[in-house]
Protein backbone atom coordinates (compact mmCIF):
# COMPACT_ATOMS: atom_id res chain seq x y z
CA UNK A 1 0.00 0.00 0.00
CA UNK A 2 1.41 3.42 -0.57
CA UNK A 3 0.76 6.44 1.59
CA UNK A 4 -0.62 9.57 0.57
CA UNK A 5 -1.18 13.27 1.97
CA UNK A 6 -4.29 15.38 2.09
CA UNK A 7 -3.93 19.41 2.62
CA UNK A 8 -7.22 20.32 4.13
CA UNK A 9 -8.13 23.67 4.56
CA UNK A 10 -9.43 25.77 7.64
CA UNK A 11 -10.98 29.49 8.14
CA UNK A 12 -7.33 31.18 6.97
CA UNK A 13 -5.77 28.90 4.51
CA UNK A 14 -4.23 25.74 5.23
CA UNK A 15 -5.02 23.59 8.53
CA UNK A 16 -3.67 20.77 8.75
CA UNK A 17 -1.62 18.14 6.58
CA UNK A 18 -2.54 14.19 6.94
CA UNK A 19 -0.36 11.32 5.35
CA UNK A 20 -2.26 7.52 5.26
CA UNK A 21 -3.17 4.72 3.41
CA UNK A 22 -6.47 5.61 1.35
CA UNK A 23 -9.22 3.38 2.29
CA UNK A 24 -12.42 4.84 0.15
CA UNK A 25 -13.52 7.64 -1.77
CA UNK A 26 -16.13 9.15 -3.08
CA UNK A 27 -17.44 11.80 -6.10
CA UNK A 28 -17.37 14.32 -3.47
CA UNK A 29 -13.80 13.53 -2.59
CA UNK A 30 -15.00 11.77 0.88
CA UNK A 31 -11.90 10.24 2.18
CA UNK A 32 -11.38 7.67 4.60
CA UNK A 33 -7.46 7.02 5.87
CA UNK A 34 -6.10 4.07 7.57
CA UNK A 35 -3.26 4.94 10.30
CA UNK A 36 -3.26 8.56 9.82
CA UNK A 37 -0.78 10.57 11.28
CA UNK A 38 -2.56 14.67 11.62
CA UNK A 39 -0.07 17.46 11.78
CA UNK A 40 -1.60 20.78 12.33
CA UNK A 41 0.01 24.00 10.78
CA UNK A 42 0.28 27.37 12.67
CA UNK A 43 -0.94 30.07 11.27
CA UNK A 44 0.32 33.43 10.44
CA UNK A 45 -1.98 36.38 10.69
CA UNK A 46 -0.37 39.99 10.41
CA UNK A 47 -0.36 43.00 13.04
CA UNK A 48 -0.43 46.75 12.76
CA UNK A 49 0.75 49.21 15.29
CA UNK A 50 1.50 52.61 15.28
CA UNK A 51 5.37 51.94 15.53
CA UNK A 52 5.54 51.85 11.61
CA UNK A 53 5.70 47.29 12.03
CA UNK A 54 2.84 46.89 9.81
CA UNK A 55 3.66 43.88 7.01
CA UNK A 56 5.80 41.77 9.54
CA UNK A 57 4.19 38.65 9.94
CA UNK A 58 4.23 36.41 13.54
CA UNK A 59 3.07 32.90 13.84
CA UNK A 60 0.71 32.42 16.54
CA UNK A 61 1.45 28.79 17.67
CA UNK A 62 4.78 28.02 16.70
CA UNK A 63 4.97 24.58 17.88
CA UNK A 64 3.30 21.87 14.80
CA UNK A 65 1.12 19.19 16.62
CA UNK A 66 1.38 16.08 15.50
CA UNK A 67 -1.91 13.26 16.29
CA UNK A 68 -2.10 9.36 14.96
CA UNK A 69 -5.39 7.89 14.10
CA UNK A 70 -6.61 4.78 13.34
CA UNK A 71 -8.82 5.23 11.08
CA UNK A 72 -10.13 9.27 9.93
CA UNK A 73 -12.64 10.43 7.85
CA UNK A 74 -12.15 13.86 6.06
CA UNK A 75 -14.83 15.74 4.57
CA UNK A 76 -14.34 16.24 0.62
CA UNK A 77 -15.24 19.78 1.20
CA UNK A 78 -12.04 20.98 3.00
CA UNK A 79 -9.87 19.05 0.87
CA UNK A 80 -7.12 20.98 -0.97
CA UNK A 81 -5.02 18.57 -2.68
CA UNK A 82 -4.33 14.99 -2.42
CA UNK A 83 -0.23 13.39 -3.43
CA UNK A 84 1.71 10.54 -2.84
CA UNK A 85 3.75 10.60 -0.07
């Protein structure tokens, strides 16, 4: 069986990243993964003060976090883009 990753996406771009063996699919790109491993992706989000910082970027969350599943279902509708591992 080869492994494959799924970008889903949340609220401000991309989420989350999952890698696992494709069990089922479905027209509405449905997925179901066997021994997924979920890595969640800080995101970036930009600040303005009145010190003349406006454009720099901080990441809220620095630290990835990293889950393993047994089995996960992900919704076709917050799928980005599916590859081989």
């Amino acid at each position: 069986k080869k492994r494959i990753r799924v970008l889903i996406r949340g609220a401000r771009g991309v989420k989350a990243s999952v890698t696992g063996h494709l069990k089922a699919f479905d027209k509405h790109c449905n997925l179901i993964l066997l021994d997924a491993e979920e890595t969640r992706h800080p995101f970036r989000t930009r600040r303005s003060s009145s010190k003349g910082t406006s454009g720099r970027s901080s990441i809220l969350g620095e630290s990835r976090r990293r889950r393993c599943v047994r089995q996960l279902f992900v919704r076709g509708e917050n799928v980005v883009i599916v590859s081989r591992c």
